[in-house]
N, C-alpha and C. Protein backbone atom coordinates (compact mmCIF):
# COMPACT_ATOMS: atom_id res chain seq x y z
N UNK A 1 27.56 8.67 131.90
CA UNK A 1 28.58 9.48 132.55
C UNK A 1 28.69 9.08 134.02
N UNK A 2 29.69 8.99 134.34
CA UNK A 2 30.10 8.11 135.85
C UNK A 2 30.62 9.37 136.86
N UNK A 3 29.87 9.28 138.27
CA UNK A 3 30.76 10.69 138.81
C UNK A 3 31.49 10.04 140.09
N UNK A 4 32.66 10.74 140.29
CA UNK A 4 33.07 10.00 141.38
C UNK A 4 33.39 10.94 142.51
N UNK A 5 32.28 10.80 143.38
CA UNK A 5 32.56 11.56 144.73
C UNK A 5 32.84 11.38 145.75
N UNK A 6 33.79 12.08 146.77
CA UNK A 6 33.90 11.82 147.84
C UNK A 6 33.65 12.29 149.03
N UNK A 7 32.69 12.17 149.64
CA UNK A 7 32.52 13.15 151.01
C UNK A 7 33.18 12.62 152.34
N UNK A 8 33.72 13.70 152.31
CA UNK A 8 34.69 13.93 153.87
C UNK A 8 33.91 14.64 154.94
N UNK A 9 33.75 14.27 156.14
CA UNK A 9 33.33 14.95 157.67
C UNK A 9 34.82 15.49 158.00
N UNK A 10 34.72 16.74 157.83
CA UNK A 10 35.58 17.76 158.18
C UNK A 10 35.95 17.72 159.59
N UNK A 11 34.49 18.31 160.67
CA UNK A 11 34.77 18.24 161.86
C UNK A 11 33.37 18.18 162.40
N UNK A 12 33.16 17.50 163.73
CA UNK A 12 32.08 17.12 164.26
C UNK A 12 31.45 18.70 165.34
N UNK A 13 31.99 19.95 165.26
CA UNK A 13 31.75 21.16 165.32
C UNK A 13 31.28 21.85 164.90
N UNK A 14 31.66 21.87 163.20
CA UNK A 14 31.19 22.92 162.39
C UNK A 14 30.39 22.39 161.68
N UNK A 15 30.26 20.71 161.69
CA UNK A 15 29.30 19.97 160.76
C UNK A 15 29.51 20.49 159.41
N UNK A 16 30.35 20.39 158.63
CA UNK A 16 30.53 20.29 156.90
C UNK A 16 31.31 19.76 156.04
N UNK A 17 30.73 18.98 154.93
CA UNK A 17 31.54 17.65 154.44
C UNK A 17 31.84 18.74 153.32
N UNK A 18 33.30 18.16 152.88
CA UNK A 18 33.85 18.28 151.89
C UNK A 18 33.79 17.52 150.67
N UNK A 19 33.46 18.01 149.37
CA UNK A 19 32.75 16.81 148.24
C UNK A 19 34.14 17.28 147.67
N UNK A 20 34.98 15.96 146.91
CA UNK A 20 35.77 16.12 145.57
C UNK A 20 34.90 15.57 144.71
N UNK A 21 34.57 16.14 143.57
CA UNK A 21 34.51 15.58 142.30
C UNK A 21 35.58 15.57 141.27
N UNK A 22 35.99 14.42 140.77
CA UNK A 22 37.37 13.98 140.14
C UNK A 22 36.27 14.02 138.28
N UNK A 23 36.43 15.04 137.31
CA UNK A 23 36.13 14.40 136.27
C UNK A 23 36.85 13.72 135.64
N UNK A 24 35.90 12.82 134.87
CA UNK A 24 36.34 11.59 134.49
C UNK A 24 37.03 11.90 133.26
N UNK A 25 38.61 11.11 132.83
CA UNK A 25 39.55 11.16 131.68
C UNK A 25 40.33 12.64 131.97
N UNK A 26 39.85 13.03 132.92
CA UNK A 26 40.88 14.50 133.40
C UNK A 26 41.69 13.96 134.65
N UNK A 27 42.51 14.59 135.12
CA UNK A 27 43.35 14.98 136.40
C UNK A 27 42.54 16.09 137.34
N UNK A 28 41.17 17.05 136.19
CA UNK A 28 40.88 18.11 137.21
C UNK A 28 39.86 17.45 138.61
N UNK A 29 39.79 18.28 139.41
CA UNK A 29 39.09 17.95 140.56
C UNK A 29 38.17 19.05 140.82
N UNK A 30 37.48 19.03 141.40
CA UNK A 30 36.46 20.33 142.38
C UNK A 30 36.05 20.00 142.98
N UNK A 31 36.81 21.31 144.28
CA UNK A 31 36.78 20.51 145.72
C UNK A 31 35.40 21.65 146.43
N UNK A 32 34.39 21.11 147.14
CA UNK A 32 33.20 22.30 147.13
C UNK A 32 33.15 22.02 148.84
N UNK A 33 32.60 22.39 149.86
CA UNK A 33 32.33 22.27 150.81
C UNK A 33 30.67 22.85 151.28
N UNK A 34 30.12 21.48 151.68
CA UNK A 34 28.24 21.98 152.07
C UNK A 34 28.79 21.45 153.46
N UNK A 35 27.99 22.88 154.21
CA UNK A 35 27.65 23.04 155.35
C UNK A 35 26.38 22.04 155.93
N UNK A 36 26.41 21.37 156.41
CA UNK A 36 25.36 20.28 157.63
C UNK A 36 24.53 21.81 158.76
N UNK A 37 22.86 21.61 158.52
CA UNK A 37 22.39 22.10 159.24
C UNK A 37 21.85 21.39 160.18
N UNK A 38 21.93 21.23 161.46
CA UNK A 38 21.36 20.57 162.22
C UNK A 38 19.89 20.50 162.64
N UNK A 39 19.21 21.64 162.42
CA UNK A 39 17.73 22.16 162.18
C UNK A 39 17.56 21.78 161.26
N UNK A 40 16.72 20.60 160.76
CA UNK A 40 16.13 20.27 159.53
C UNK A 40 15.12 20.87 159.48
């Protein structure tokens, strides 16, 4: 099973990438957004 993701840097402020996952043989997408903590 193949996944195809894409992470986007939203903004260098709020620090949080945007993931699409496109499943595969569909048109659907899910679009999720993780927050970047700068305190590791």
């Amino acid at each position: 099973m193949s996944l195809n993701l894409k992470v986007f840097e939203s903004s260098d402020k709020e620090m949080f990438y945007w993931v699409v996952y496109t499943v595969p043989g569909t048109s659907y997408e899910y679009i999720g957004r993780i927050r970047i903590n700068e305190a590791n």
